[in-house]
N, C-alpha and C. Protein backbone atom coordinates (compact mmCIF):
# COMPACT_ATOMS: atom_id res chain seq x y z
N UNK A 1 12.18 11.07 -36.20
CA UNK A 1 12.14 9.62 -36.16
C UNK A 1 11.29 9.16 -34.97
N UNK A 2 10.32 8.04 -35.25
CA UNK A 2 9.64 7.43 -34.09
C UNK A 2 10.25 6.58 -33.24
N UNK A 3 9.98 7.33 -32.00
CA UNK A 3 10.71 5.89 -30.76
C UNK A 3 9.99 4.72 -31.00
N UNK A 4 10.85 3.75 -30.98
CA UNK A 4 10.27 2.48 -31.13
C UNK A 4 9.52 2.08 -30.12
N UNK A 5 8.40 0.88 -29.85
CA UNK A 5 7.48 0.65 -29.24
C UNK A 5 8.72 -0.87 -27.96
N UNK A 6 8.80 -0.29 -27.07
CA UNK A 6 9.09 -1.70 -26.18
C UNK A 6 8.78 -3.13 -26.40
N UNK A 7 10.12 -3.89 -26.59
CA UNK A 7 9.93 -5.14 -26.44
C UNK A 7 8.28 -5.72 -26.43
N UNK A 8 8.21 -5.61 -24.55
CA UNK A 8 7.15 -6.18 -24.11
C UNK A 8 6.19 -4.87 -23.98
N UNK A 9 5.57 -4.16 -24.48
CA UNK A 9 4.97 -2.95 -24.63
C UNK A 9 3.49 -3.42 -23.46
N UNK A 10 3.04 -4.45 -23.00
CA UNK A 10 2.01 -4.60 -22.21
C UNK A 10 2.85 -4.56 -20.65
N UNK A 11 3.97 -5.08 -20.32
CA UNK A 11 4.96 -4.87 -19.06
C UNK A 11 5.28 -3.08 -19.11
N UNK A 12 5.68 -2.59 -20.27
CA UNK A 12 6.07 -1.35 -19.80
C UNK A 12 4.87 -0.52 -19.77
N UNK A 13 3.49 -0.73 -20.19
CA UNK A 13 2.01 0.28 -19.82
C UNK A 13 2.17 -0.34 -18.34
N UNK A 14 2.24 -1.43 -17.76
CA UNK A 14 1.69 -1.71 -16.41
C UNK A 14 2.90 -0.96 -15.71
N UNK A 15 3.89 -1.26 -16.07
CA UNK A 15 5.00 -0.87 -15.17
C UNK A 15 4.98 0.66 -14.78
N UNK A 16 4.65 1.41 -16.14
CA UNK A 16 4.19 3.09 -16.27
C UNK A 16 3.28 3.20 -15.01
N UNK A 17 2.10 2.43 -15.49
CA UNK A 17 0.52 3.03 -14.64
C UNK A 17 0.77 2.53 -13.01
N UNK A 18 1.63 1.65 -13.13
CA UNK A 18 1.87 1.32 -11.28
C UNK A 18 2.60 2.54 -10.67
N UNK A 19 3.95 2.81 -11.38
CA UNK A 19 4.28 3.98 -10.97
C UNK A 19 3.96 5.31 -10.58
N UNK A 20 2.91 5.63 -11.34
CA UNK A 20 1.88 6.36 -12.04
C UNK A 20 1.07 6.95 -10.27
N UNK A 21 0.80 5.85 -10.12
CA UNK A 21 0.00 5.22 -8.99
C UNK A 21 1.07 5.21 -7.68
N UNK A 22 1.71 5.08 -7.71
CA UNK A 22 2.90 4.86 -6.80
C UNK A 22 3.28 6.46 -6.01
N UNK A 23 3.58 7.30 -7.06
CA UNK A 23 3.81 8.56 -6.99
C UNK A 23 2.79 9.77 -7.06
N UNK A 24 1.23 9.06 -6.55
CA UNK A 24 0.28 9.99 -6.32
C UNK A 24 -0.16 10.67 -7.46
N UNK A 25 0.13 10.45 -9.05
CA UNK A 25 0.13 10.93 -10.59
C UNK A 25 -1.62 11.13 -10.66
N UNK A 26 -2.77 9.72 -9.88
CA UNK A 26 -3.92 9.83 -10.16
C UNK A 26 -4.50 10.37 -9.04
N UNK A 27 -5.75 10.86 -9.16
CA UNK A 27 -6.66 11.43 -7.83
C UNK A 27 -7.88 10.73 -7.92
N UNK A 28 -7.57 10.32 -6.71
CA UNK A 28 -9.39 9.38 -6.04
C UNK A 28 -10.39 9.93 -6.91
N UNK A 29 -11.25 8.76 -7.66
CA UNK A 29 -12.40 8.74 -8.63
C UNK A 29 -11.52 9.75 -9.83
N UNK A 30 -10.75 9.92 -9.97
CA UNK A 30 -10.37 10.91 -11.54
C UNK A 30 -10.41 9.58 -12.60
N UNK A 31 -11.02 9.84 -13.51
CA UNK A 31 -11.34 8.87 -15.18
C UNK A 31 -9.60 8.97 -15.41
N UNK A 32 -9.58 7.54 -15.90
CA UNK A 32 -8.20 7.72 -16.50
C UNK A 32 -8.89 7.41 -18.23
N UNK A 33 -8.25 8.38 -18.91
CA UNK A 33 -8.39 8.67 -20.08
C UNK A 33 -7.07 7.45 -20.81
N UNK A 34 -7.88 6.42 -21.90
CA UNK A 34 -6.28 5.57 -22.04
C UNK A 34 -5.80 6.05 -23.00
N UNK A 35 -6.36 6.59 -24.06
CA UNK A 35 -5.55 7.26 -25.33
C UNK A 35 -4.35 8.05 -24.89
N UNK A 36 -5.22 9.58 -23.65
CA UNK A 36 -4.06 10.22 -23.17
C UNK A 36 -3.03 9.76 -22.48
N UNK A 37 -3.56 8.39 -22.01
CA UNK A 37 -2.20 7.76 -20.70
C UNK A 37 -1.19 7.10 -21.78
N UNK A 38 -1.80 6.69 -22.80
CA UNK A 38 -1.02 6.07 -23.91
C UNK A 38 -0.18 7.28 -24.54
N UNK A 39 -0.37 8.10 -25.18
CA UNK A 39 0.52 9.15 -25.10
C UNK A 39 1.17 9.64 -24.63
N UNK A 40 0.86 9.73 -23.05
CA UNK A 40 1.76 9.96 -22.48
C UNK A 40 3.51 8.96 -21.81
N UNK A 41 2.89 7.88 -22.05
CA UNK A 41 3.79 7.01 -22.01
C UNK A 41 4.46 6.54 -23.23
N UNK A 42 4.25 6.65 -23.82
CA UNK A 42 4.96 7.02 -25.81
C UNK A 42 4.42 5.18 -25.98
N UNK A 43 3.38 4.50 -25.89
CA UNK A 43 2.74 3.46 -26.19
C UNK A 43 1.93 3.69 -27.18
N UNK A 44 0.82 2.37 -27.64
CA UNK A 44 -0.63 2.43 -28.20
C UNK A 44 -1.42 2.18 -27.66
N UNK A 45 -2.52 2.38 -27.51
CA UNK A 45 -3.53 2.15 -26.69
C UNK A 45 -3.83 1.03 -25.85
N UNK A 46 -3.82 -0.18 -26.78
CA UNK A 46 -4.13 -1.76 -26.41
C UNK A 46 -3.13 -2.31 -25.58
N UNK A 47 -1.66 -2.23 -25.36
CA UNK A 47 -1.38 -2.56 -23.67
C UNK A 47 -1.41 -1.48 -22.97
N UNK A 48 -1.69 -0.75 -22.98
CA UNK A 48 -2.29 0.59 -21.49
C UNK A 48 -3.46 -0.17 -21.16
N UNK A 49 -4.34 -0.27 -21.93
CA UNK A 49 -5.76 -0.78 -21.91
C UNK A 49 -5.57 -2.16 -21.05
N UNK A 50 -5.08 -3.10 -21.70
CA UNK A 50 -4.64 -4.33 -21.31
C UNK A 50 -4.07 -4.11 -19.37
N UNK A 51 -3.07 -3.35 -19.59
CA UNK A 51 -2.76 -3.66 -18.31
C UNK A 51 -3.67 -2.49 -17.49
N UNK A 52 -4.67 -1.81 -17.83
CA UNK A 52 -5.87 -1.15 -16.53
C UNK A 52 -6.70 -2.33 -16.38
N UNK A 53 -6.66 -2.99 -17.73
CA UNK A 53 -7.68 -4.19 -17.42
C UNK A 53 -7.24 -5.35 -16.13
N UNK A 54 -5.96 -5.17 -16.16
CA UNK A 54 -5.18 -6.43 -15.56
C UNK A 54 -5.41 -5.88 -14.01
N UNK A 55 -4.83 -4.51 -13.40
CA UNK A 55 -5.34 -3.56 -12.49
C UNK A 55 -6.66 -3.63 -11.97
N UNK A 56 -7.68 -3.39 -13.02
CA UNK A 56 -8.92 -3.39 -12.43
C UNK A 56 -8.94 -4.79 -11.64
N UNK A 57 -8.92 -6.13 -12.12
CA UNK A 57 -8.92 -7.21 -12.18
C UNK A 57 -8.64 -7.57 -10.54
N UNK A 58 -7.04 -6.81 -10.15
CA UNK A 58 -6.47 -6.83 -8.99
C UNK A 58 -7.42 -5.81 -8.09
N UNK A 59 -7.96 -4.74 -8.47
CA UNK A 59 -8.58 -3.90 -7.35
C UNK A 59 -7.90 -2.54 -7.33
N UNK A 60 -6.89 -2.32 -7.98
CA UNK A 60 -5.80 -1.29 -8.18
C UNK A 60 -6.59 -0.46 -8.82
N UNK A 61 -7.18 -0.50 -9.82
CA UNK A 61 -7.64 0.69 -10.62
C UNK A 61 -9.49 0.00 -10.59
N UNK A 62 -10.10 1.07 -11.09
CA UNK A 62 -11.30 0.50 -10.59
C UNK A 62 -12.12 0.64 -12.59
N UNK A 63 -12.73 -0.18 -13.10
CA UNK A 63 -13.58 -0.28 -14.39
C UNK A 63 -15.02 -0.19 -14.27
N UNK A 64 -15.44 1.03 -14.55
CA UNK A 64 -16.99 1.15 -15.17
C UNK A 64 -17.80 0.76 -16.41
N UNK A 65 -18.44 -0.31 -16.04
CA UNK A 65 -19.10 -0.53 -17.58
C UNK A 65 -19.35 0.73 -18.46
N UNK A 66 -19.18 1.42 -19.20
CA UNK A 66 -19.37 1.70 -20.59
C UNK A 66 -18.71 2.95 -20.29
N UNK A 67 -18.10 3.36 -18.90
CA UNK A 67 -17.61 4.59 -18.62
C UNK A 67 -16.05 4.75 -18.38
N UNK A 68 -15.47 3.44 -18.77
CA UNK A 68 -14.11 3.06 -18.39
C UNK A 68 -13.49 3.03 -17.44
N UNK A 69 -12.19 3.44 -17.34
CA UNK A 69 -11.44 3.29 -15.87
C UNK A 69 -11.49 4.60 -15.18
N UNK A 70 -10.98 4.06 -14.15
CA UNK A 70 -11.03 5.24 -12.67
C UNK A 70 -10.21 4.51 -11.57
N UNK A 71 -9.66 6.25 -11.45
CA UNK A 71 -8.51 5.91 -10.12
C UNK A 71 -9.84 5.61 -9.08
N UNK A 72 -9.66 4.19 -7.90
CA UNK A 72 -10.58 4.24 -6.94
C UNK A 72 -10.56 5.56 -6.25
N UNK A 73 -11.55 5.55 -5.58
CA UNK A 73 -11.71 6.57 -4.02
C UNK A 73 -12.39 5.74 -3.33
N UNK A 74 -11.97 5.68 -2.00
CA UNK A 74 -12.09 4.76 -0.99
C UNK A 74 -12.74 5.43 -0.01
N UNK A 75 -13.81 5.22 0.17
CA UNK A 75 -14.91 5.27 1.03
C UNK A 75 -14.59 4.78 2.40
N UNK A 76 -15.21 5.73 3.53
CA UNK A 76 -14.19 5.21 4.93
C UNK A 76 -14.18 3.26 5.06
N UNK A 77 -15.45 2.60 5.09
CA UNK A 77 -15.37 1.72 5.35
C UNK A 77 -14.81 0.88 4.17
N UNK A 78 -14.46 1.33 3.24
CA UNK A 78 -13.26 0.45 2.48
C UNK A 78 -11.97 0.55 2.97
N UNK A 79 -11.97 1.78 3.78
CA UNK A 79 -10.30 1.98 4.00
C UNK A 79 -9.90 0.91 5.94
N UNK A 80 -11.47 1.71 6.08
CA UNK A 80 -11.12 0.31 7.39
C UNK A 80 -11.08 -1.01 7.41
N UNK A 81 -12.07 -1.77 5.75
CA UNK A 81 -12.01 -3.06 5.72
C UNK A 81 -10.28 -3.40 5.27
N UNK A 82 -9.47 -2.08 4.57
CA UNK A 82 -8.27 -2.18 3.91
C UNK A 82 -7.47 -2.36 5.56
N UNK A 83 -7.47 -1.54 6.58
CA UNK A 83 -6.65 -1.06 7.75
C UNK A 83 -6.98 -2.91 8.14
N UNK A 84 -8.02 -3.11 8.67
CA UNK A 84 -8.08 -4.67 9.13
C UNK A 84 -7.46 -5.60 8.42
N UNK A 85 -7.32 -5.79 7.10
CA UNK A 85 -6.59 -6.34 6.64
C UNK A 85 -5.13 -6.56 6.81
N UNK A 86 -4.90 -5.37 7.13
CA UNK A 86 -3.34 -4.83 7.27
C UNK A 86 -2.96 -5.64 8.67
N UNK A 87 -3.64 -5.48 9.62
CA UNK A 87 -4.05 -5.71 10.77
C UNK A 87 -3.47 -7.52 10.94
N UNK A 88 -4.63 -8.02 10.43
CA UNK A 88 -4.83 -9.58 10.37
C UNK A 88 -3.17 -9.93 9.60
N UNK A 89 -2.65 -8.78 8.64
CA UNK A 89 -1.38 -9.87 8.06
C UNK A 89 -0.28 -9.66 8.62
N UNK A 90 -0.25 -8.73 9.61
CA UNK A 90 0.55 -8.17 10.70
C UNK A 90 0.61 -9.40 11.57
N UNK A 91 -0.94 -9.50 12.00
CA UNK A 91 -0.51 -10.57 12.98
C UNK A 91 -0.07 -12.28 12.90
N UNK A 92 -0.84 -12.38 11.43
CA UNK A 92 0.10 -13.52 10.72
C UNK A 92 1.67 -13.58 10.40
N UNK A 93 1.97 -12.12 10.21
CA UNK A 93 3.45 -12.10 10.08
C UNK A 93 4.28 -12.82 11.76
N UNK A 94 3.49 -11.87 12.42
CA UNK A 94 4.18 -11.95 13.89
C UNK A 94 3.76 -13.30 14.76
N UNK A 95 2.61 -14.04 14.23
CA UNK A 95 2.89 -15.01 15.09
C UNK A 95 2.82 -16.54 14.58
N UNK A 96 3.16 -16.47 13.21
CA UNK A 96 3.65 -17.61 12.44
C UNK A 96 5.14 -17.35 12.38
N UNK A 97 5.80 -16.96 12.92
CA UNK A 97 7.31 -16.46 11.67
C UNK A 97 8.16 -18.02 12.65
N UNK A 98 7.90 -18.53 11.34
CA UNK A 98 9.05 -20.12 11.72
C UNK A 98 10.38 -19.35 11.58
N UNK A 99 10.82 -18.13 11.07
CA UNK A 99 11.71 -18.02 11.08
C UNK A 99 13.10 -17.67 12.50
N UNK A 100 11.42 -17.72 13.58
CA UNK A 100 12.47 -17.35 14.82
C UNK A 100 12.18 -15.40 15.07
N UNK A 101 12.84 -15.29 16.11
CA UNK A 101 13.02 -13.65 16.75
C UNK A 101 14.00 -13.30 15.60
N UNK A 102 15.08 -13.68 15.68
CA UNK A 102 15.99 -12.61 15.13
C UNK A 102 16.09 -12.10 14.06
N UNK A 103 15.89 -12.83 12.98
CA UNK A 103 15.07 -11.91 12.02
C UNK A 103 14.35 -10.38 12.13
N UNK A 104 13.33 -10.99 12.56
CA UNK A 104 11.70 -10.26 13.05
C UNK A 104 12.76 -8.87 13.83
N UNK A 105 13.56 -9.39 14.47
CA UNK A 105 14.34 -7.64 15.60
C UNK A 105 15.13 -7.41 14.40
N UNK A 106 16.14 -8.05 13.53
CA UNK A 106 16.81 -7.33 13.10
C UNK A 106 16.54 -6.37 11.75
N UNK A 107 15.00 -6.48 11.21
CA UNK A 107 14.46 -6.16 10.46
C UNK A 107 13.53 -4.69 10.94
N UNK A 108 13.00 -5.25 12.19
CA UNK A 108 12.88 -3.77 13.14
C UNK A 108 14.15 -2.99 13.62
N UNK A 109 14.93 -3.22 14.09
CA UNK A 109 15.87 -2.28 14.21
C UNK A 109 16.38 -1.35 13.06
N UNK A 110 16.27 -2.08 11.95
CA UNK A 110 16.70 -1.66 10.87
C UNK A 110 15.80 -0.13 10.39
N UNK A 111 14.60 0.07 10.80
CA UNK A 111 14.28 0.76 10.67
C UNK A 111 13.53 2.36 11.68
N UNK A 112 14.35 2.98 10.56
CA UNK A 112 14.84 4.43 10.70
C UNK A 112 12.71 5.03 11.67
N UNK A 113 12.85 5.16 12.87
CA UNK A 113 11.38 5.71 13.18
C UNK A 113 10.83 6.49 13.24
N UNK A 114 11.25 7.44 12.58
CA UNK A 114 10.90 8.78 11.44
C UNK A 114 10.30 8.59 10.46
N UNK A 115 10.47 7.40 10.00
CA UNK A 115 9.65 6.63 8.20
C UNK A 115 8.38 6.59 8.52
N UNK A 116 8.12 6.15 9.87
CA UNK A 116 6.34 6.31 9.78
C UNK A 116 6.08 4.53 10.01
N UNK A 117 5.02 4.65 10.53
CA UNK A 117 4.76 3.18 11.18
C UNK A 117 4.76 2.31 9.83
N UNK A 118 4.14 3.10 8.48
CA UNK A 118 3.94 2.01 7.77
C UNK A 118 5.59 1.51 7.20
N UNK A 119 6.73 1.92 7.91
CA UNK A 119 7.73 1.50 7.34
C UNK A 119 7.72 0.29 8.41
N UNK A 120 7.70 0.35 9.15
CA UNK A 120 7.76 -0.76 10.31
C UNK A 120 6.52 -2.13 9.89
N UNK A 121 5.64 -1.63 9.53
CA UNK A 121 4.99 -2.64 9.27
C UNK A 121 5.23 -3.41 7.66
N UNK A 122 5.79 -3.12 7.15
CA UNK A 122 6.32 -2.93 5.35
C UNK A 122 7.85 -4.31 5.87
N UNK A 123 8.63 -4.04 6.33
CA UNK A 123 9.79 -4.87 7.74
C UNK A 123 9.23 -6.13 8.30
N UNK A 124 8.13 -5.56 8.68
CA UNK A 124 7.53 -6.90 9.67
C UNK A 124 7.20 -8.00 8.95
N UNK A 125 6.19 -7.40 7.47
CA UNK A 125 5.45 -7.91 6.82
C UNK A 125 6.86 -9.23 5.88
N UNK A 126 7.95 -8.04 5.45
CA UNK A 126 8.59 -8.63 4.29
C UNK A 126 9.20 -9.99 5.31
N UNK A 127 10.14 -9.52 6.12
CA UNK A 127 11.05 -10.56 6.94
C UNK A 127 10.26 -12.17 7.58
N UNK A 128 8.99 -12.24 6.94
CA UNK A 128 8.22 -13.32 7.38
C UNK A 128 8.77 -14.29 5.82
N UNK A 129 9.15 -13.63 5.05
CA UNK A 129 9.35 -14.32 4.00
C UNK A 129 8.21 -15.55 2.98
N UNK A 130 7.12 -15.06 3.57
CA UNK A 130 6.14 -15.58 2.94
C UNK A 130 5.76 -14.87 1.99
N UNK A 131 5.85 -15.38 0.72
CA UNK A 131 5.49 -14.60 -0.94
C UNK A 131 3.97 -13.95 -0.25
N UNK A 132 3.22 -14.96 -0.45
CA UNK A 132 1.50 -14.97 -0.43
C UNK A 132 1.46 -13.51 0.46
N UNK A 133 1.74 -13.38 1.48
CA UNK A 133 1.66 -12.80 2.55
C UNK A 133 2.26 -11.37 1.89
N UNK A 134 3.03 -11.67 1.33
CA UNK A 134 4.10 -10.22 1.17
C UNK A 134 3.38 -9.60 -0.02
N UNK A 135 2.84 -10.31 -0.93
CA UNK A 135 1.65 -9.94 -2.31
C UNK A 135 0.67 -9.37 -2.07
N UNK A 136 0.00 -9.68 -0.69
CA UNK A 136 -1.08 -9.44 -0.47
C UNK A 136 -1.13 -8.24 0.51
N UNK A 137 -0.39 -8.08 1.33
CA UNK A 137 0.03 -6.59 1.89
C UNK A 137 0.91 -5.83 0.56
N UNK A 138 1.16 -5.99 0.16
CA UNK A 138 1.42 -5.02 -0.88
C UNK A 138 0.24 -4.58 -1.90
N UNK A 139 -0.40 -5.41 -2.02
CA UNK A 139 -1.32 -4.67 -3.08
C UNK A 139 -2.50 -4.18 -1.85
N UNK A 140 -2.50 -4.80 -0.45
CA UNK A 140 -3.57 -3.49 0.52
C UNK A 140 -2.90 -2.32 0.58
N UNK A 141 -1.18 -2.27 0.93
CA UNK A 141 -0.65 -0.80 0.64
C UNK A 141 -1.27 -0.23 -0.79
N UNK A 142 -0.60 -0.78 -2.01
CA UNK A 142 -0.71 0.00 -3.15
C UNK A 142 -2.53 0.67 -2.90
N UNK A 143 -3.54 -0.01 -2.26
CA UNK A 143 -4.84 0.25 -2.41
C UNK A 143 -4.73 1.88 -1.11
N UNK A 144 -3.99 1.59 -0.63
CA UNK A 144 -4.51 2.45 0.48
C UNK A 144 -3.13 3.75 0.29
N UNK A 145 -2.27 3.41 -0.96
CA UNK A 145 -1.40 4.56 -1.42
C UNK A 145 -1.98 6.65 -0.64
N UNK A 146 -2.95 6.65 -1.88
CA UNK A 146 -3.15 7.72 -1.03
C UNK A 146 -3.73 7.75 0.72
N UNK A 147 -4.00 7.39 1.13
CA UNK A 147 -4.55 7.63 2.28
C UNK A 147 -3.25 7.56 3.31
N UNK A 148 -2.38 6.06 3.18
CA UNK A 148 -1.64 6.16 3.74
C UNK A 148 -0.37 7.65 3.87
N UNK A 149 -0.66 8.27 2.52
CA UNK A 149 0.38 9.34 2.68
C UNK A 149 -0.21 10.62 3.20
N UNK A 150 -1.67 11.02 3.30
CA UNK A 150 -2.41 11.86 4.23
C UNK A 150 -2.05 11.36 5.79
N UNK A 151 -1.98 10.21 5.94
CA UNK A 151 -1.91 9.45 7.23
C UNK A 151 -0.45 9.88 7.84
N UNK A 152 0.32 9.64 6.99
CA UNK A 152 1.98 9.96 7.60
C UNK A 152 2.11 11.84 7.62
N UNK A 153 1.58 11.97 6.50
CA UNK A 153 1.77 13.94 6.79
C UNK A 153 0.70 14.48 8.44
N UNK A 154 -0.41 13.27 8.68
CA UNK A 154 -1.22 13.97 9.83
C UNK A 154 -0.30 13.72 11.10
N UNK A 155 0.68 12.31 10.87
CA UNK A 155 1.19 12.04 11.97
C UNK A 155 2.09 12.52 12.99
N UNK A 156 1.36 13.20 13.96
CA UNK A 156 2.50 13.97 15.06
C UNK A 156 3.63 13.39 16.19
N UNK A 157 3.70 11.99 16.16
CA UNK A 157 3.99 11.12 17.40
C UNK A 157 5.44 11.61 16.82
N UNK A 158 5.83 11.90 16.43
CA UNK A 158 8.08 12.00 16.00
C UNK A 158 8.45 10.70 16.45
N UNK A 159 7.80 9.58 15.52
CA UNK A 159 8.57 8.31 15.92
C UNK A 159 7.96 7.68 16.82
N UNK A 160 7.67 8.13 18.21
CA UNK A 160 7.17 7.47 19.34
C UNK A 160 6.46 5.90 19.04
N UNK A 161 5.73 6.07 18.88
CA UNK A 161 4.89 4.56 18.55
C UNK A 161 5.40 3.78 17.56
N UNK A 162 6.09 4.04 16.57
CA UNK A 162 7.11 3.36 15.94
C UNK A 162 8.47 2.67 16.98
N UNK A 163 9.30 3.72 17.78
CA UNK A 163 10.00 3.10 18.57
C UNK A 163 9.81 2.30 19.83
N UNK A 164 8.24 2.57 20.13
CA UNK A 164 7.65 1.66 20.92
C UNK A 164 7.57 0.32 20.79
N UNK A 165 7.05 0.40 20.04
CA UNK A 165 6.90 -0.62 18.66
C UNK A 165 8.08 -1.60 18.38
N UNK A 166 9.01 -0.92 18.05
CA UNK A 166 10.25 -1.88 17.69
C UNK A 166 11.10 -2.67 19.28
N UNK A 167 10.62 -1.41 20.71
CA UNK A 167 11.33 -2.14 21.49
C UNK A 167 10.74 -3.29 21.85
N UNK A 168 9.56 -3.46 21.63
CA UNK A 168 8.63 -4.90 21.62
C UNK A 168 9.01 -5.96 21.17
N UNK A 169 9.36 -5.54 19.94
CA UNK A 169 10.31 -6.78 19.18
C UNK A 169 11.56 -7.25 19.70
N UNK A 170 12.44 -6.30 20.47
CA UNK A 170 13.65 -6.28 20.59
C UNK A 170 13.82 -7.18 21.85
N UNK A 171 12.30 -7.37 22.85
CA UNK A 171 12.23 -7.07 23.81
C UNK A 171 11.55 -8.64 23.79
N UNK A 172 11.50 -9.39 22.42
CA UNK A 172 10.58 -10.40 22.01
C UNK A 172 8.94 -10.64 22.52
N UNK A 173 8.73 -9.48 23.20
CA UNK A 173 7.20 -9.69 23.79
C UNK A 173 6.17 -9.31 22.85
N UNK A 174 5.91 -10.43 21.66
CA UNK A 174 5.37 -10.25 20.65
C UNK A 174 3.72 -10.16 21.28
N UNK A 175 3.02 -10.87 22.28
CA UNK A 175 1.76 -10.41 22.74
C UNK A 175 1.50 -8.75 23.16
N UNK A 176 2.59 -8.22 23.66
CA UNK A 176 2.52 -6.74 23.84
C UNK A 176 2.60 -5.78 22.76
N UNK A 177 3.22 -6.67 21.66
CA UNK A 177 2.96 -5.47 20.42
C UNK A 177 1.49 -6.37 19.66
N UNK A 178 1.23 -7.43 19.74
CA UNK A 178 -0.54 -7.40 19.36
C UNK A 178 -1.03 -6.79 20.01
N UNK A 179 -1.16 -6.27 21.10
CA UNK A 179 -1.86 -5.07 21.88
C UNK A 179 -1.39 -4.05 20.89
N UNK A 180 -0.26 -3.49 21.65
CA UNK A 180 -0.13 -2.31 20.78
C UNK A 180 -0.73 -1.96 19.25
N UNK A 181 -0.23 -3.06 18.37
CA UNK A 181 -1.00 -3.24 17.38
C UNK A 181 -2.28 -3.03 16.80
N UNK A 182 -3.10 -3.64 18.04
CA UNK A 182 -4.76 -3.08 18.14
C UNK A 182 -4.96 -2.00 18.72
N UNK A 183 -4.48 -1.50 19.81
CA UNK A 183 -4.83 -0.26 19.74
C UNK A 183 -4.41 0.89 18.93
N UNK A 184 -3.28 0.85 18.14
CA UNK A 184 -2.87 1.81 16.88
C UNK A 184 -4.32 1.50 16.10
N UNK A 185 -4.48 0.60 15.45
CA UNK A 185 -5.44 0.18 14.31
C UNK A 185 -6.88 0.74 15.06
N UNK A 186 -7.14 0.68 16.35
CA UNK A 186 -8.52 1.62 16.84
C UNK A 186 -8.08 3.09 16.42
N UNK A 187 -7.12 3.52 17.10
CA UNK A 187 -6.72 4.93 16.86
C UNK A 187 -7.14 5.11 15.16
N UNK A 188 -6.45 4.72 14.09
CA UNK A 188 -6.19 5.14 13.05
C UNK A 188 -7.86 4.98 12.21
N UNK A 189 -8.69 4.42 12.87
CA UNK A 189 -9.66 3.64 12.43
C UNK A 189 -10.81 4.78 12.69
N UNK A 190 -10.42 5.36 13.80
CA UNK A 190 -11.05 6.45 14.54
C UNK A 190 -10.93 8.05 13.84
N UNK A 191 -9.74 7.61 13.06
CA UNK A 191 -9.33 9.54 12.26
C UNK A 191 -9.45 8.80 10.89
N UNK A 192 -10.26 8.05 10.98
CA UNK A 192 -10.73 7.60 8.85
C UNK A 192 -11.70 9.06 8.33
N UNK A 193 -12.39 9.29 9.11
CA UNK A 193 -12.87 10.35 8.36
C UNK A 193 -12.11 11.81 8.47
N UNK A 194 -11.22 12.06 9.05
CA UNK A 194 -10.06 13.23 8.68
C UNK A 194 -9.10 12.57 7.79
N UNK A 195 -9.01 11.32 7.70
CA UNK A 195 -8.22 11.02 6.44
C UNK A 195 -9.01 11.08 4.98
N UNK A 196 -10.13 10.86 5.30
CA UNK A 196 -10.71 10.72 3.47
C UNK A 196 -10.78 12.74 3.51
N UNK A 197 -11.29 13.28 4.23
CA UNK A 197 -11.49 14.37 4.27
C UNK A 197 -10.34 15.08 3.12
N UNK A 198 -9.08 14.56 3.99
CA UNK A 198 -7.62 15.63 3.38
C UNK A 198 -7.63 14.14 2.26
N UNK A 199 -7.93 13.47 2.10
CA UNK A 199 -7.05 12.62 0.71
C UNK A 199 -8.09 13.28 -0.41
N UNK A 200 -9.72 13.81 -0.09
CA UNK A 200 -10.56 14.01 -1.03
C UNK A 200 -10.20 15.00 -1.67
């Protein structure tokens, strides 16, 4: 007997291929084949298709005229125009937040500084409670998926600059973690090419 096709069969191809994506499934510049991705997700072709189209659209998956889709590969200075980005909504998080300090600390404390800076900045970003803001660092993470996880396996600090980091907040001297801030983002900006290296 055939499994039936989902309700919304264009939500569950996107929902598949984000995941897909989520869990490292594609490799920088690999063709995504949609027949096979459609098979493999027990779909038909036309919402897989539909939602790479919707992907490409966002920057998530990348479309070649007559050659179809492809997982991106990010070229250093895409990943640094991606890191600045990260950068700039960091510091919009931290020095718009009408919401006050306590938030902003109790959202850093909350996190475990073993997770890796990008958990701290993932905290910073959400607890500003600005949609726009929180959409838009999320889809620079989803873009910088692989790299960021070469980035956390290179990382030797055991926390350090993460708990640095959070006592700043704790400590409300939000100008001392925009320092800090910039100089992480020089550092990380500086090992872009040992990161494309191990993500290639």
């Amino acid at each position: 007997m055939q499994a039936l096709e989902p309700r919304d069969p264009y939500g569950a191809a996107l929902g598949a291929v984000q995941r897909f994506a989520a869990a490292g499934r594609f490799v920088p510049g690999e063709p995504i084949v949609v027949t096979e991705l459609a098979a493999e997700v027990g779909l038909s072709a036309t919402p897989v298709r539909e939602a790479l189209a919707c992907l490409a659209g966002q920057g998530l998956i990348e479309r070649r005229r007559g050659r179809g889709y492809f997982y991106p590969a990010l070229g250093p200075s895409e990943i640094i125009d991606l890191f600045e980005l990260q950068l700039a909504y960091l510091n919009a998080a931290l020095t718009l937040y009408p919401r006050g300090l306590t938030p902003l600390r109790k959202a850093a404390v909350a996190v475990d500084p073993l997770a890796g800076v990008q958990t701290l900045f993932d905290a910073v970003i959400t607890q500003s409670s600005n949609a726009a803001l929180i959409l838009a660092h999320r889809r620079v993470v989803d873009r910088l998926k692989a790299v960021l996880t070469v980035e956390r396996r290179l990382d030797a600090s055991d926390g350090a600059t993460v708990r640095t980091m959070v006592s700043k907040i704790v400590e409300g001297r939000i100008p001392d973690l925009l320092g800090l801030l910039e100089a992480y983002h020089e550092r990380r900006c500086a090992r872009v090419p040992a990161l494309v290296a191990e993500a290639g």
